[in-house]
Protein backbone atom coordinates (compact mmCIF):
# COMPACT_ATOMS: atom_id res chain seq x y z
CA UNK A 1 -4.42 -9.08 -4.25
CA UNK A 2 -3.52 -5.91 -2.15
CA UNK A 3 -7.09 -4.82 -3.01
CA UNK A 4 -8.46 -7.67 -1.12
CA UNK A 5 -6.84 -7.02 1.84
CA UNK A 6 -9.44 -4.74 2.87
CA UNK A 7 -11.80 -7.62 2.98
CA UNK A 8 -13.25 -8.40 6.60
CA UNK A 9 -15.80 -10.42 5.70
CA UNK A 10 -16.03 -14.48 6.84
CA UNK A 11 -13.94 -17.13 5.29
CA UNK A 12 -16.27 -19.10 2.68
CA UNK A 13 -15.44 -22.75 3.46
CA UNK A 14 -18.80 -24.13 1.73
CA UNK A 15 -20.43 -24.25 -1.62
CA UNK A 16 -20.59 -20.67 -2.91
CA UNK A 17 -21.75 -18.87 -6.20
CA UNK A 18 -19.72 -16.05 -7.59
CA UNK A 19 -20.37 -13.28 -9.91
CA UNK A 20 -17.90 -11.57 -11.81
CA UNK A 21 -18.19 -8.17 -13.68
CA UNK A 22 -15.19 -7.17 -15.86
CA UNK A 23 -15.87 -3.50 -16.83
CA UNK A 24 -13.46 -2.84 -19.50
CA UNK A 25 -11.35 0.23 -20.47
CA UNK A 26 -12.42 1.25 -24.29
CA UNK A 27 -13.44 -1.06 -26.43
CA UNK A 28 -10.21 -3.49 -25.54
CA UNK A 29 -11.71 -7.14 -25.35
CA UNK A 30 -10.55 -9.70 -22.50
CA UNK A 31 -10.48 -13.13 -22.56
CA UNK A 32 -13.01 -14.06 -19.02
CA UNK A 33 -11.83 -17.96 -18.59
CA UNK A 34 -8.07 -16.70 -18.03
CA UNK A 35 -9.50 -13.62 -15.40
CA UNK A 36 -11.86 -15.94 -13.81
CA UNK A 37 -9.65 -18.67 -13.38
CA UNK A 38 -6.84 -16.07 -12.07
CA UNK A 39 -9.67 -14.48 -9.66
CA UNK A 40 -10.27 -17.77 -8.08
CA UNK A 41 -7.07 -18.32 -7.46
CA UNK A 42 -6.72 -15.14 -5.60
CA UNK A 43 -9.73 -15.60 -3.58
CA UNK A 44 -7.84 -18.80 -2.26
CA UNK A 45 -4.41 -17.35 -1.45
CA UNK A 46 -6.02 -14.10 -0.07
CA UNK A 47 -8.02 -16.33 2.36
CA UNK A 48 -11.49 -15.01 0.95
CA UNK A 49 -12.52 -18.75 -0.06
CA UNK A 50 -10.91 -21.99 1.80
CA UNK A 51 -10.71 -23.42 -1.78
CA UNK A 52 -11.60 -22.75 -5.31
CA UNK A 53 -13.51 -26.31 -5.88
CA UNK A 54 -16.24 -24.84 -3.23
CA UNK A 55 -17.20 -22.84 -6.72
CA UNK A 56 -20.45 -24.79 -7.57
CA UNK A 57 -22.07 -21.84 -9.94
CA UNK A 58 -20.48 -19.01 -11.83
CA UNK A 59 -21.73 -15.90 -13.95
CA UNK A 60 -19.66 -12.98 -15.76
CA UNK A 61 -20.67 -10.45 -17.39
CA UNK A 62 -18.12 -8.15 -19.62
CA UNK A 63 -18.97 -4.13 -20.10
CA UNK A 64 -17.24 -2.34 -22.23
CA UNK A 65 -16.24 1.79 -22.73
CA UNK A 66 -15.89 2.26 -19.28
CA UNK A 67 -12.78 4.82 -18.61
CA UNK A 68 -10.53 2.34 -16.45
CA UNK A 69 -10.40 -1.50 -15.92
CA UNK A 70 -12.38 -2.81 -12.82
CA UNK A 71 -13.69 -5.51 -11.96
CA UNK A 72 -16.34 -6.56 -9.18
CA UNK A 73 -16.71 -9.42 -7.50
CA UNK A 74 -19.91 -11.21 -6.31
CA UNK A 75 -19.76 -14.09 -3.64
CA UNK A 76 -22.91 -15.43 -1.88
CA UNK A 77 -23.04 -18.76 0.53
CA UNK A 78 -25.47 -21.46 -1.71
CA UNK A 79 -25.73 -24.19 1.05
């Protein structure tokens, strides 16, 4: 969450689509439905999003052999 801090965008307190894109380290697998449910909540206690539920459409996309784990996030306003 300390990497969110850095945020200063506006509080998303309506229906929103997110994108997530796990780059992973290697060829080490991850299992997305765990990280995207843990991302959510972290968008909701870091104050990014008023409240998971406003998620009304969702996309991930995993890439592998990348030389450290990141992962970008993707949020735009749908209403």
């Amino acid at each position: 969450m300390w990497q969110l801090k850095k945020y200063k965008g506006p509080l998303f307190k309506s229906p929103i689509r997110v994108a997530y894109t796990f780059f992973l380290k290697g060829k080490m697998r991850q299992d997305c439905d765990n990280a995207i449910s843990s991302i959510n909540d972290v968008l909701q206690d870091s104050g990014i999003i008023e409240n998971d539920n406003l998620i009304y459409e969702g996309m991930f996309k995993k890439i592998q052999n990348n030389a450290e784990w990141k992962t970008v996030i993707s949020i735009v306003s749908i209403s």
